[in-house]
PDB file of N, CA and C in Angstrom:
ATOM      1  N   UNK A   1      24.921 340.961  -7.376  1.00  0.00           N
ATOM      2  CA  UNK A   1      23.735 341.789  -7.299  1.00  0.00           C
ATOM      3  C   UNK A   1      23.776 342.880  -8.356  1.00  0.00           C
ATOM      4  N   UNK A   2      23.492 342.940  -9.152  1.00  0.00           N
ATOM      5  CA  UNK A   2      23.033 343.610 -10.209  1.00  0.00           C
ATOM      6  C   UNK A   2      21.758 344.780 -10.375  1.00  0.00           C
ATOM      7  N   UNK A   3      22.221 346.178  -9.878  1.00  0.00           N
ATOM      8  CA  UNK A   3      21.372 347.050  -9.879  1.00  0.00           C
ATOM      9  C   UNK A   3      21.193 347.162 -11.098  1.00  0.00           C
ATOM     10  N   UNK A   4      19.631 347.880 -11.134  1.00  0.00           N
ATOM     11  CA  UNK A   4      18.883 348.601 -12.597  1.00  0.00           C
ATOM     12  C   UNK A   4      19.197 349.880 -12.223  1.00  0.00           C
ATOM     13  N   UNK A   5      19.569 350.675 -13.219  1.00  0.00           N
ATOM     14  CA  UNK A   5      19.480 351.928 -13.070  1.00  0.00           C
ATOM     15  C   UNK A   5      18.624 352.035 -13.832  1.00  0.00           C
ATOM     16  N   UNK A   6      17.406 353.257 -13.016  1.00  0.00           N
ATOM     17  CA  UNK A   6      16.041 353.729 -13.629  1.00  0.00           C
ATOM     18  C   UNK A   6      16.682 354.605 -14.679  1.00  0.00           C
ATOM     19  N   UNK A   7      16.163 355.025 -16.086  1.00  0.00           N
ATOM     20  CA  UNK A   7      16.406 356.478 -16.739  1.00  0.00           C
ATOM     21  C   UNK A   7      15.379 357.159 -16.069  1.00  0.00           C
ATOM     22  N   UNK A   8      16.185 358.301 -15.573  1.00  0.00           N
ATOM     23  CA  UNK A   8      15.033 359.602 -15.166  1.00  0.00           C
ATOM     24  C   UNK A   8      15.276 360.863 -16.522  1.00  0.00           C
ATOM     25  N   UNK A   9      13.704 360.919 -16.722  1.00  0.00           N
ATOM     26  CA  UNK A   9      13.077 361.660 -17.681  1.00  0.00           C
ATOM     27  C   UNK A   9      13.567 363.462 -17.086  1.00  0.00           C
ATOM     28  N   UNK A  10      14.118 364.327 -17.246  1.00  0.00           N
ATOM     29  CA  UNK A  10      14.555 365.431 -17.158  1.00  0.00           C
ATOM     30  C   UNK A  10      13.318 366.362 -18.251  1.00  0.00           C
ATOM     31  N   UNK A  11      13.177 366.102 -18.736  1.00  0.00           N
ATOM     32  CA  UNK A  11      12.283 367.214 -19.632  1.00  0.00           C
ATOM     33  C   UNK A  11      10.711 366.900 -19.021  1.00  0.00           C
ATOM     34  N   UNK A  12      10.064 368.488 -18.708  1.00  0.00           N
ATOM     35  CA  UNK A  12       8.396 367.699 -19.007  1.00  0.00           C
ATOM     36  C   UNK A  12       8.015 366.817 -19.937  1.00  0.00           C
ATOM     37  N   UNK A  13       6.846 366.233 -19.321  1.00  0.00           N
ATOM     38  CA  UNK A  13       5.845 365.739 -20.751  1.00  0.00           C
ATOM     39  C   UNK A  13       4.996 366.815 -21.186  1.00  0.00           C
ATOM     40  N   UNK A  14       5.195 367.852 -22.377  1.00  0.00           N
ATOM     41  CA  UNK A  14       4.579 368.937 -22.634  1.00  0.00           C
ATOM     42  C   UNK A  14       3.075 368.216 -23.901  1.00  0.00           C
ATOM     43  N   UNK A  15       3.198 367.016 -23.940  1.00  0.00           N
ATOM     44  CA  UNK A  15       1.623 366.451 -24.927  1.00  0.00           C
ATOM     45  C   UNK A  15       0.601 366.643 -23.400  1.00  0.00           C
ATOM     46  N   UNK A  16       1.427 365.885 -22.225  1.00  0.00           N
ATOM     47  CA  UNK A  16       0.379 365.678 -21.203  1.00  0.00           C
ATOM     48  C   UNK A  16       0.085 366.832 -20.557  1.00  0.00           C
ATOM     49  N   UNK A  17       0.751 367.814 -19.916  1.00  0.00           N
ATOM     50  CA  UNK A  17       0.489 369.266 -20.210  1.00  0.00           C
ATOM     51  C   UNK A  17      -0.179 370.022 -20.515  1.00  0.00           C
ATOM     52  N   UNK A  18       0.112 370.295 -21.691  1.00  0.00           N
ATOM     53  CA  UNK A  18      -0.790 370.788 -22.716  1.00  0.00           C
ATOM     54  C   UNK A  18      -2.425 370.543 -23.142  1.00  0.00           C
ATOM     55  N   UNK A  19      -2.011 369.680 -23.271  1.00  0.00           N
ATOM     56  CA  UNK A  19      -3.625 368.092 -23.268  1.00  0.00           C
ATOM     57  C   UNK A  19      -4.245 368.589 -22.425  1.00  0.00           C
ATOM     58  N   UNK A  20      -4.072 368.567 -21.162  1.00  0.00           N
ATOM     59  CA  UNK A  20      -4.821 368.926 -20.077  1.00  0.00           C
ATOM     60  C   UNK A  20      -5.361 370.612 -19.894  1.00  0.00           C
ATOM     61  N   UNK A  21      -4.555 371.363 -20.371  1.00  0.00           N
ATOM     62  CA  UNK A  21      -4.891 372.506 -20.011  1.00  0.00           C
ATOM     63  C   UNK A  21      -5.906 373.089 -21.364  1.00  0.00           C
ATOM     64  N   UNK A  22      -5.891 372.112 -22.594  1.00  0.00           N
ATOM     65  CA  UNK A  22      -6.827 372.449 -23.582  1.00  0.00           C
ATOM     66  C   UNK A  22      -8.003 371.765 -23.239  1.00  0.00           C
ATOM     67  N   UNK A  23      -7.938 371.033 -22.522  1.00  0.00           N
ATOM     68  CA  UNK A  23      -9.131 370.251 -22.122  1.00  0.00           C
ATOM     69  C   UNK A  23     -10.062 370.820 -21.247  1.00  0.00           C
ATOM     70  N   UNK A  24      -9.035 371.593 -20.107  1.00  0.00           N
ATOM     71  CA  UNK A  24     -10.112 371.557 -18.859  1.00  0.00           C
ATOM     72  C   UNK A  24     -10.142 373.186 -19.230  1.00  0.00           C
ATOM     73  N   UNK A  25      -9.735 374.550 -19.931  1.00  0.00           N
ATOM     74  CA  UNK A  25      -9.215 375.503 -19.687  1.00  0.00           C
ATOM     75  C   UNK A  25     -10.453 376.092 -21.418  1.00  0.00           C
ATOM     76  N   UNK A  26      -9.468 375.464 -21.941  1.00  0.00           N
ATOM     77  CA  UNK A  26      -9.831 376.225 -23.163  1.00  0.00           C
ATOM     78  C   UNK A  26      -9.508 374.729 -24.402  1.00  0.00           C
ATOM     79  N   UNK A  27     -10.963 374.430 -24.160  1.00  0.00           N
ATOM     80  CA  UNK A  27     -11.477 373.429 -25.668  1.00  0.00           C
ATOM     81  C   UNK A  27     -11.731 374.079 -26.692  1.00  0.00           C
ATOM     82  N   UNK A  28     -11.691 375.087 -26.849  1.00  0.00           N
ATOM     83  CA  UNK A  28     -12.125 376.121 -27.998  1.00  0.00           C
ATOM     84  C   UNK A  28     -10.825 375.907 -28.790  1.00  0.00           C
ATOM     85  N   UNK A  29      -9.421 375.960 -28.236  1.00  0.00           N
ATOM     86  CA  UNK A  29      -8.246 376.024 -29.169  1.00  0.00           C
ATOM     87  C   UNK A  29      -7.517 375.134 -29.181  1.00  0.00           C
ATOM     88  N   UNK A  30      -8.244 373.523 -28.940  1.00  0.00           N
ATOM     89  CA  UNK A  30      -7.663 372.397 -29.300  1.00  0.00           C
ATOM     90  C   UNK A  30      -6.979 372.170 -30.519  1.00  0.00           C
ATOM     91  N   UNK A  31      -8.256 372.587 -31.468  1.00  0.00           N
ATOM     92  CA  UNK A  31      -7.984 372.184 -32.997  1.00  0.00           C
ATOM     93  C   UNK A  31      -6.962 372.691 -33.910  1.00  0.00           C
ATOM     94  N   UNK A  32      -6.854 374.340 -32.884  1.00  0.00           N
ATOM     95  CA  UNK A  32      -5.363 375.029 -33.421  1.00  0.00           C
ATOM     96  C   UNK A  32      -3.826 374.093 -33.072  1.00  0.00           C
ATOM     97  N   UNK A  33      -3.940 373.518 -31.902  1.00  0.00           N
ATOM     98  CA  UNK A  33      -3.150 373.331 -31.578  1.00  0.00           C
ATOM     99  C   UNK A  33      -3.138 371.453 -32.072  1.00  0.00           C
ATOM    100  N   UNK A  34      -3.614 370.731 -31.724  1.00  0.00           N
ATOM    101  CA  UNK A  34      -3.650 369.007 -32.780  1.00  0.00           C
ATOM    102  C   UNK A  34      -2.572 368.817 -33.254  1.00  0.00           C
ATOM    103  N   UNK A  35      -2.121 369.784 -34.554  1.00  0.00           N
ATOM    104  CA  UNK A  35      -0.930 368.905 -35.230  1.00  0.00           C
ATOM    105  C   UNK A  35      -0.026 369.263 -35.087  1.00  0.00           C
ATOM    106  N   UNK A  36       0.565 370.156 -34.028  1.00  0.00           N
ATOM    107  CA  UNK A  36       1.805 370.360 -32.902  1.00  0.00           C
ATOM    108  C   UNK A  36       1.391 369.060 -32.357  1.00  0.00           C
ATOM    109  N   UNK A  37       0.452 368.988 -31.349  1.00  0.00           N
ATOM    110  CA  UNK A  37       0.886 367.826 -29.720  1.00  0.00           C
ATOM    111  C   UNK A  37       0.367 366.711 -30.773  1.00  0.00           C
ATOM    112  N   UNK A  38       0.267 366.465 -32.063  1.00  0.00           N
ATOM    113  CA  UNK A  38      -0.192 365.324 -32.493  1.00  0.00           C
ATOM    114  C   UNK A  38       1.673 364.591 -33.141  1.00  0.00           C
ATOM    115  N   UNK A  39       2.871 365.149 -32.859  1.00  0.00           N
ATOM    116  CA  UNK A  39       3.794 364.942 -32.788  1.00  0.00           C
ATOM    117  C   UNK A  39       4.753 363.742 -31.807  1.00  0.00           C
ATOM    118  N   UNK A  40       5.165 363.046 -31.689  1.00  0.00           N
ATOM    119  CA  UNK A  40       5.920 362.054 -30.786  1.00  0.00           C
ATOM    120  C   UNK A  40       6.398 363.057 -29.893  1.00  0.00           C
ATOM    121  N   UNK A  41       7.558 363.913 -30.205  1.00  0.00           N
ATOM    122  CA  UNK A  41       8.380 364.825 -29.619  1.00  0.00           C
ATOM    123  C   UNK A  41       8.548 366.032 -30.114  1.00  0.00           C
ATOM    124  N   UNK A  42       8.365 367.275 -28.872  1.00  0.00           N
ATOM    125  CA  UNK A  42       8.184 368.548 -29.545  1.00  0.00           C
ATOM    126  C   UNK A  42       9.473 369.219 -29.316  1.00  0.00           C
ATOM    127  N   UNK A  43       9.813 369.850 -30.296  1.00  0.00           N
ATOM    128  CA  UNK A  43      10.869 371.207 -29.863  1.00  0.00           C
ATOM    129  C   UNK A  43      10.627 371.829 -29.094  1.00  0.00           C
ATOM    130  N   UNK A  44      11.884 372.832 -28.989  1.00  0.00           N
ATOM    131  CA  UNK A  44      11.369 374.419 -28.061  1.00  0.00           C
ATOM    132  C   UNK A  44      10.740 374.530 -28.651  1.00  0.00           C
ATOM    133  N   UNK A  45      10.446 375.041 -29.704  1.00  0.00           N
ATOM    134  CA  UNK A  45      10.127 376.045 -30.618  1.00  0.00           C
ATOM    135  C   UNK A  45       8.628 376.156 -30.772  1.00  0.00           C
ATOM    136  N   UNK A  46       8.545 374.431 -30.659  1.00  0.00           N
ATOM    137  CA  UNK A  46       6.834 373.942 -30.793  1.00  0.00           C
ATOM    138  C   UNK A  46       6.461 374.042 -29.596  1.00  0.00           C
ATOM    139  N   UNK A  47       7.469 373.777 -29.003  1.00  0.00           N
ATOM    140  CA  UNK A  47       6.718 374.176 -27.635  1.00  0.00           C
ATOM    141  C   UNK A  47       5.686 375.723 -27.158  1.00  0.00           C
ATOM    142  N   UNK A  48       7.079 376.648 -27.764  1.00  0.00           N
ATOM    143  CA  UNK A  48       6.963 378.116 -27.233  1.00  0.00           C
ATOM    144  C   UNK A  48       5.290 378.706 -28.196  1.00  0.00           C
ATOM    145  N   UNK A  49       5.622 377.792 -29.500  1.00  0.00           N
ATOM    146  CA  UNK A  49       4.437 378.124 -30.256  1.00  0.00           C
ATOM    147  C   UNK A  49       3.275 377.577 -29.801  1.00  0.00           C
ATOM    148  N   UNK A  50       3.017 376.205 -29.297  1.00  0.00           N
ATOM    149  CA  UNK A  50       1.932 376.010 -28.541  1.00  0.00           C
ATOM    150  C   UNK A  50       1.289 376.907 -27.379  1.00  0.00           C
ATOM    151  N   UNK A  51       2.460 377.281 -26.984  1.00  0.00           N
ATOM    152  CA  UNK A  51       2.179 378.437 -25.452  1.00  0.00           C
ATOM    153  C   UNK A  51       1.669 379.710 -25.961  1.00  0.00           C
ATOM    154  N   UNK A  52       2.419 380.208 -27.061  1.00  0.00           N
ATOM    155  CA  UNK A  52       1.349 381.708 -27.761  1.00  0.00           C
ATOM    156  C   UNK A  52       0.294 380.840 -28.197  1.00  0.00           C
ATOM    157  N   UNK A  53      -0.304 380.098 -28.797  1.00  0.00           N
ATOM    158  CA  UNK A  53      -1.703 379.718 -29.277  1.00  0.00           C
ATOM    159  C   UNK A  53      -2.337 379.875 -28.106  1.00  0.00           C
ATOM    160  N   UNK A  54      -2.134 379.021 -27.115  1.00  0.00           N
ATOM    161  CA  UNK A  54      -2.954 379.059 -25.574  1.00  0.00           C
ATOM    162  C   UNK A  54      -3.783 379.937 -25.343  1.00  0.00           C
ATOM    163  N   UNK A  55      -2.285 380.937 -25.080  1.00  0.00           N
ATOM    164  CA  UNK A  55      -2.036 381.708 -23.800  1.00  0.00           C
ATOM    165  C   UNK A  55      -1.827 382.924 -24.213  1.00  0.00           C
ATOM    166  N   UNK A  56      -2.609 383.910 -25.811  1.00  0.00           N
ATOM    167  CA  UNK A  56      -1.917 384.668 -26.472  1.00  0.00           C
ATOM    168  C   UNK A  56      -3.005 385.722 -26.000  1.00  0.00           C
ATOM    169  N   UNK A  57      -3.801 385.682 -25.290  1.00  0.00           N
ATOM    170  CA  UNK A  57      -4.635 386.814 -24.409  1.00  0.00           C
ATOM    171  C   UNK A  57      -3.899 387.216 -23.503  1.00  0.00           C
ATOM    172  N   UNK A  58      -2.662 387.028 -22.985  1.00  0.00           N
ATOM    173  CA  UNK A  58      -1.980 387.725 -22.083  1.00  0.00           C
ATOM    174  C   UNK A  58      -1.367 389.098 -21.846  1.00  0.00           C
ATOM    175  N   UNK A  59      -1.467 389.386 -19.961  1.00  0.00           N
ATOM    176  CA  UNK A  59      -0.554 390.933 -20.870  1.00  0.00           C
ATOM    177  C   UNK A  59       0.747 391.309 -21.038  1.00  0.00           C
ATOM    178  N   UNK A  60       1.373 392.365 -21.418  1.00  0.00           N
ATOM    179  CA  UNK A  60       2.565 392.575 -21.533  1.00  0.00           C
ATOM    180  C   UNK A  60       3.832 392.266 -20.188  1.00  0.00           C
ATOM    181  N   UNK A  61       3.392 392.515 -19.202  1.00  0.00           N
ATOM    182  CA  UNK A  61       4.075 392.248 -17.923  1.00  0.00           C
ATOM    183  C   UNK A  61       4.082 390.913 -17.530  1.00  0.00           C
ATOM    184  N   UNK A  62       2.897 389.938 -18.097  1.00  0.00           N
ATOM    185  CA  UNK A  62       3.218 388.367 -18.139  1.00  0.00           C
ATOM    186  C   UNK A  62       4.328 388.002 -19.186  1.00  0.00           C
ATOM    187  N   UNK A  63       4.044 388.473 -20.201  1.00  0.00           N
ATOM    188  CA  UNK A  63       5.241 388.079 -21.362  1.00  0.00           C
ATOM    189  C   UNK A  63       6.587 388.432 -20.919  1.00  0.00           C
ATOM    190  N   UNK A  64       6.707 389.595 -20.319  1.00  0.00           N
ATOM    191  CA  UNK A  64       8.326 389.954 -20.080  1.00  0.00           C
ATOM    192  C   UNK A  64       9.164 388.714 -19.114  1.00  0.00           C
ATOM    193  N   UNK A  65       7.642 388.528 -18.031  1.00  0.00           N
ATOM    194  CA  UNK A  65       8.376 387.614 -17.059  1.00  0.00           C
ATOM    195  C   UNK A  65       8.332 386.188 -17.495  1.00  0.00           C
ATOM    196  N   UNK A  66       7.346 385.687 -18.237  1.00  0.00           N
ATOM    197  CA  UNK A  66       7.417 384.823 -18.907  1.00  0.00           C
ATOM    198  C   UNK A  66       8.466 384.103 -19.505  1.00  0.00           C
ATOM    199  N   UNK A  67       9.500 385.163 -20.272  1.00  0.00           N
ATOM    200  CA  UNK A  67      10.378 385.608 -21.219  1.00  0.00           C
ATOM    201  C   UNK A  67      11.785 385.293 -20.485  1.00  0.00           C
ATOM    202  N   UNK A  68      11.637 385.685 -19.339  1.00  0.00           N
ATOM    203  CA  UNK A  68      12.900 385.565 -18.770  1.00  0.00           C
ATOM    204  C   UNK A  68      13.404 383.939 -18.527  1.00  0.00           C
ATOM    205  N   UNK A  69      12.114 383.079 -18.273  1.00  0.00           N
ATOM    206  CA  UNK A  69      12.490 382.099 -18.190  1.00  0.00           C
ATOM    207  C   UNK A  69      12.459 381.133 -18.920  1.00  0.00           C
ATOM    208  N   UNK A  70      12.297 381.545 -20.044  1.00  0.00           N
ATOM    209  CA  UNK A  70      12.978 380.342 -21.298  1.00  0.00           C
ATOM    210  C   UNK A  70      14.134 380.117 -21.139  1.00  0.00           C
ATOM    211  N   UNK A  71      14.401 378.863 -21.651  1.00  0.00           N
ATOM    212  CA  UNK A  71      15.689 378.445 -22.079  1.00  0.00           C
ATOM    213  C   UNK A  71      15.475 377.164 -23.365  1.00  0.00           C
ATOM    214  N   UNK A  72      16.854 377.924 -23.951  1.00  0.00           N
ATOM    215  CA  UNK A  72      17.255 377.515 -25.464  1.00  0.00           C
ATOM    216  C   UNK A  72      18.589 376.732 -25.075  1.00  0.00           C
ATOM    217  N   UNK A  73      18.196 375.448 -26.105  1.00  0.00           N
ATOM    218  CA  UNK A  73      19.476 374.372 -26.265  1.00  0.00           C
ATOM    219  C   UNK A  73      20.021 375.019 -27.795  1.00  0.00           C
ATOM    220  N   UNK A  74      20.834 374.151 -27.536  1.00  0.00           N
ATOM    221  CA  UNK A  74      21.724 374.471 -28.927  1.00  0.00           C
ATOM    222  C   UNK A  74      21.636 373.904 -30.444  1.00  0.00           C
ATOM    223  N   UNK A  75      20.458 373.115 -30.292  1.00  0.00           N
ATOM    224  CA  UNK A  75      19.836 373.049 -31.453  1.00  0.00           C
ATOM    225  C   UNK A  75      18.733 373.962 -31.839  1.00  0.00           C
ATOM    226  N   UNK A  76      17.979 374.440 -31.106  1.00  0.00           N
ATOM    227  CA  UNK A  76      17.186 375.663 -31.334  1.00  0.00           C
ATOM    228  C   UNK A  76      17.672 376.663 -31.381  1.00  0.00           C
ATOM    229  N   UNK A  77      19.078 377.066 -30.927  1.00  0.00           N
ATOM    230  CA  UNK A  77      19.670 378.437 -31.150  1.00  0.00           C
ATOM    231  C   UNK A  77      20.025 378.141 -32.853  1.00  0.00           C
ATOM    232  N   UNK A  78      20.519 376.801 -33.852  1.00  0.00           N
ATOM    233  CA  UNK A  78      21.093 376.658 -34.340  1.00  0.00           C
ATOM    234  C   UNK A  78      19.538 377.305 -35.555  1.00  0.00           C
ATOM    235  N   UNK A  79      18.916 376.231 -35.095  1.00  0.00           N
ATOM    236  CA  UNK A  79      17.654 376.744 -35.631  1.00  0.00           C
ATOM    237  C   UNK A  79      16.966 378.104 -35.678  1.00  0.00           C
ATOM    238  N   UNK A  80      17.070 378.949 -34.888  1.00  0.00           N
ATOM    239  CA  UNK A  80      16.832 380.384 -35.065  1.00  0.00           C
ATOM    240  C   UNK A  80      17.945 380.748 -35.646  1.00  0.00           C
ATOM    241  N   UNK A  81      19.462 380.834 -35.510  1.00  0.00           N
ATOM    242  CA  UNK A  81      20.029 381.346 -36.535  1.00  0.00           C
ATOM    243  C   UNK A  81      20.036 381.379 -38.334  1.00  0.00           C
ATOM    244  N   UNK A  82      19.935 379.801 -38.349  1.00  0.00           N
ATOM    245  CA  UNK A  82      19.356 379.210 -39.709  1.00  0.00           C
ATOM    246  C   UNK A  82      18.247 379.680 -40.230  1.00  0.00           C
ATOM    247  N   UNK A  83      17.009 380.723 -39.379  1.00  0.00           N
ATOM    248  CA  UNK A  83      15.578 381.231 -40.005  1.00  0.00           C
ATOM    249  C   UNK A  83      16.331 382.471 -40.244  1.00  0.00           C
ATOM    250  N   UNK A  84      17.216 383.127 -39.649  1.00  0.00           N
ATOM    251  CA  UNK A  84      17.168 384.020 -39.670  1.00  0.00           C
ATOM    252  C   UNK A  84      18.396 384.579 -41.079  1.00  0.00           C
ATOM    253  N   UNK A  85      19.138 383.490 -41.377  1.00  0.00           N
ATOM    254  CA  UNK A  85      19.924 383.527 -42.477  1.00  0.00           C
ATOM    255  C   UNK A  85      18.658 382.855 -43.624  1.00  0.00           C
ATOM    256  N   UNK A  86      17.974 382.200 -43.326  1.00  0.00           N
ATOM    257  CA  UNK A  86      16.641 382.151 -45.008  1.00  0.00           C
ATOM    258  C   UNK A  86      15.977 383.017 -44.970  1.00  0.00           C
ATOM    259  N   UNK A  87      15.486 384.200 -43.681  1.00  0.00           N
ATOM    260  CA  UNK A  87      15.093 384.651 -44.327  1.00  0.00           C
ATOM    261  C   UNK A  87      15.597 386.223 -44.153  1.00  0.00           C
ATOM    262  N   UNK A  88      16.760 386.571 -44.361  1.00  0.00           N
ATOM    263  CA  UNK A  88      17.560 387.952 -44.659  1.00  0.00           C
ATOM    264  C   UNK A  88      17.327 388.820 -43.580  1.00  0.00           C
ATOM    265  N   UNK A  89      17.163 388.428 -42.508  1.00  0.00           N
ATOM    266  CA  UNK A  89      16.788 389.474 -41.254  1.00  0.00           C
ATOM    267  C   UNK A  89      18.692 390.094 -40.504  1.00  0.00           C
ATOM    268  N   UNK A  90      18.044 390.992 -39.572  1.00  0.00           N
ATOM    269  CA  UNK A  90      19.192 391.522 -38.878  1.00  0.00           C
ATOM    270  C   UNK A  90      19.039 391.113 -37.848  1.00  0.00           C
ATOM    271  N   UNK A  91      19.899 391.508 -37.050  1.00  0.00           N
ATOM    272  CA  UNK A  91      19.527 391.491 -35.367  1.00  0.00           C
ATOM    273  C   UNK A  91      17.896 391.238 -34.699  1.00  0.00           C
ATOM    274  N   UNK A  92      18.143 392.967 -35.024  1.00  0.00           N
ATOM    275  CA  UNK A  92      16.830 393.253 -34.280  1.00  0.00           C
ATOM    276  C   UNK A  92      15.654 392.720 -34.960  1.00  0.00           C
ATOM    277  N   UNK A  93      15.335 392.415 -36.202  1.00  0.00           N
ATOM    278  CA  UNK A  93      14.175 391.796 -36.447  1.00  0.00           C
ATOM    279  C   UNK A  93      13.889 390.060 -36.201  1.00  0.00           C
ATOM    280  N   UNK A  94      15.061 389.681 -36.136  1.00  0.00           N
ATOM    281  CA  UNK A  94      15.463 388.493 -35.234  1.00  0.00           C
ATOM    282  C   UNK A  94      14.611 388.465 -33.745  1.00  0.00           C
ATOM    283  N   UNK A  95      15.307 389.401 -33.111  1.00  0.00           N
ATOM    284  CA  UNK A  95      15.233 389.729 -31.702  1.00  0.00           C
ATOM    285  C   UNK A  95      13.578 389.784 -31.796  1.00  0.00           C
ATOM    286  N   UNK A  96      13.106 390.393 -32.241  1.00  0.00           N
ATOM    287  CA  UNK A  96      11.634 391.071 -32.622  1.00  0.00           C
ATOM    288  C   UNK A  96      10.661 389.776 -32.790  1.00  0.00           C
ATOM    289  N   UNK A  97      10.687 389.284 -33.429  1.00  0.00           N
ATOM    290  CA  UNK A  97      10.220 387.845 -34.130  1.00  0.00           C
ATOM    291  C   UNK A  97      10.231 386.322 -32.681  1.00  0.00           C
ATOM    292  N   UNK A  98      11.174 386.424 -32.534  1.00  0.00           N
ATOM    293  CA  UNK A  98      11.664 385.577 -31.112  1.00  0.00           C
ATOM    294  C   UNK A  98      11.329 386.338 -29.799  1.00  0.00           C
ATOM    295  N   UNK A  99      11.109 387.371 -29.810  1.00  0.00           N
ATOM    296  CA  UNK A  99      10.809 387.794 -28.339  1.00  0.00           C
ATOM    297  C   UNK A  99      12.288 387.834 -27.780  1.00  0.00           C
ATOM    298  N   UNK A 100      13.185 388.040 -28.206  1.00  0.00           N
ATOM    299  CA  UNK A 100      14.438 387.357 -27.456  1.00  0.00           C
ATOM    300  C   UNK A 100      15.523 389.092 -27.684  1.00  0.00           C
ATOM    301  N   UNK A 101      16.291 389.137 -26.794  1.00  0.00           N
ATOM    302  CA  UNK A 101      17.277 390.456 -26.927  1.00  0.00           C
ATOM    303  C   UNK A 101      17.869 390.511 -28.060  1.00  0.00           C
ATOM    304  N   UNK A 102      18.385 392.003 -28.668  1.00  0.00           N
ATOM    305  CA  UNK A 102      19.207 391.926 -29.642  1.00  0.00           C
ATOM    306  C   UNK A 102      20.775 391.400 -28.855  1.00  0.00           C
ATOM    307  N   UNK A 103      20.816 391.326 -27.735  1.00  0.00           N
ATOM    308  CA  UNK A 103      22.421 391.127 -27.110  1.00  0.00           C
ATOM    309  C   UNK A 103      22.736 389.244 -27.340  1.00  0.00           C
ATOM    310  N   UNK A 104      21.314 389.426 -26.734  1.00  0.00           N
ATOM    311  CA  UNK A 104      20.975 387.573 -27.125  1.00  0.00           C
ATOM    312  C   UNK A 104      21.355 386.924 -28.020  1.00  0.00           C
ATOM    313  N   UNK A 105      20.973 387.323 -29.528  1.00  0.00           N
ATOM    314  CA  UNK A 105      21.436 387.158 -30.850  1.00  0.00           C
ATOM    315  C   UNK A 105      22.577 387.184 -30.975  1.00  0.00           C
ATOM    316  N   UNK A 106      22.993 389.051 -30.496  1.00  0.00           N
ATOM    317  CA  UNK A 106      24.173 389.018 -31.320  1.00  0.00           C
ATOM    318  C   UNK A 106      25.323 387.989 -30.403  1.00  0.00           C
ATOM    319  N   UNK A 107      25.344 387.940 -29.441  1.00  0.00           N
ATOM    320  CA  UNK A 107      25.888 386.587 -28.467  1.00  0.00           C
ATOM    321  C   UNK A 107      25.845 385.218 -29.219  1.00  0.00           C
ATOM    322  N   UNK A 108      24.626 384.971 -29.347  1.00  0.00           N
ATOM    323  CA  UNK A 108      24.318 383.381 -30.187  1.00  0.00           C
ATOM    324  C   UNK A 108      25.712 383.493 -31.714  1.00  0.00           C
ATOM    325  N   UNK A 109      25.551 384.447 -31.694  1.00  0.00           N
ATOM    326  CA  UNK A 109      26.114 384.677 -33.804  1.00  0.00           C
ATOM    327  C   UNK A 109      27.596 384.583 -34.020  1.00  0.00           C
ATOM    328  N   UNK A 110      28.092 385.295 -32.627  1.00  0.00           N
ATOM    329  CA  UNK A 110      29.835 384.943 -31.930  1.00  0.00           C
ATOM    330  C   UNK A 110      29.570 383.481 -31.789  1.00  0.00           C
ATOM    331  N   UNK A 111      29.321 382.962 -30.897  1.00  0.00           N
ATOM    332  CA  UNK A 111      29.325 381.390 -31.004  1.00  0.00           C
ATOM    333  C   UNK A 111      29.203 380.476 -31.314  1.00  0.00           C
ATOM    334  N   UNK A 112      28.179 380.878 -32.569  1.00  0.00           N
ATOM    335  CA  UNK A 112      27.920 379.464 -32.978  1.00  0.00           C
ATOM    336  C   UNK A 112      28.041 379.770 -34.959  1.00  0.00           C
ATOM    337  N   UNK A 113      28.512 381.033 -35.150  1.00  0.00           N
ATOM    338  CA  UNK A 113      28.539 381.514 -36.328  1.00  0.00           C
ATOM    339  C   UNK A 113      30.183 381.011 -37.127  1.00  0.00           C
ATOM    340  N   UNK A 114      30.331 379.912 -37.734  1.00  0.00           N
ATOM    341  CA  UNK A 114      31.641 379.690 -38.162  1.00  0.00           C
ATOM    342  C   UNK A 114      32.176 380.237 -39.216  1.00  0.00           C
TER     343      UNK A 114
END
């Protein structure tokens, strides 16, 4: 007897998502958004950037809490470090740019900085 093991999908589907909430919410900022979800597979990054296009009428007390619940893999940390060495930033303008702590950074820069 020979079981199948199903693959279970762990990540949203953020095209179907998304799709939907430009559709039924706000058709006005489809066209901004197209050649992000017109992608196979999105990053964080595209992700987080699709979500400010949206959702960038929000207020400050949504963003903080918002904020708390990201999470970054280690190819997107690798990737924010890498923007942030092209383009000559510090910490805090790092931090600034990402929405993300200066403790955050300087944490990421011990670990993954060889």
């Amino acid at each position: 007897m020979d079981r199948q093991i199903q693959k279970i999908n762990t990540t949203p589907d953020y095209h179907r998502i998304y799709s939907d909430i430009l559709q039924l919410k706000y058709p006005e900022k489809e066209k901004y958004c197209q050649t992000i979800l017109s992608k196979k597979q999105l990053s964080v990054l595209e992700v987080i950037k699709v979500n400010d296009i949206i959702f960038s009428q929000q207020k400050k007390e949504n963003l903080a809490l918002n904020q708390m619940h990201r999470a970054y893999n280690e190819q997107v940390i690798l990737q924010i470090l890498n923007y942030q060495k092209r383009n000559n930033l510090n910490n805090t303008q790092l931090a600034l740019h990402f929405k993300l702590s200066r403790n955050t950074v300087a944490k990421w820069r011990k670990l993954y900085n060889k």
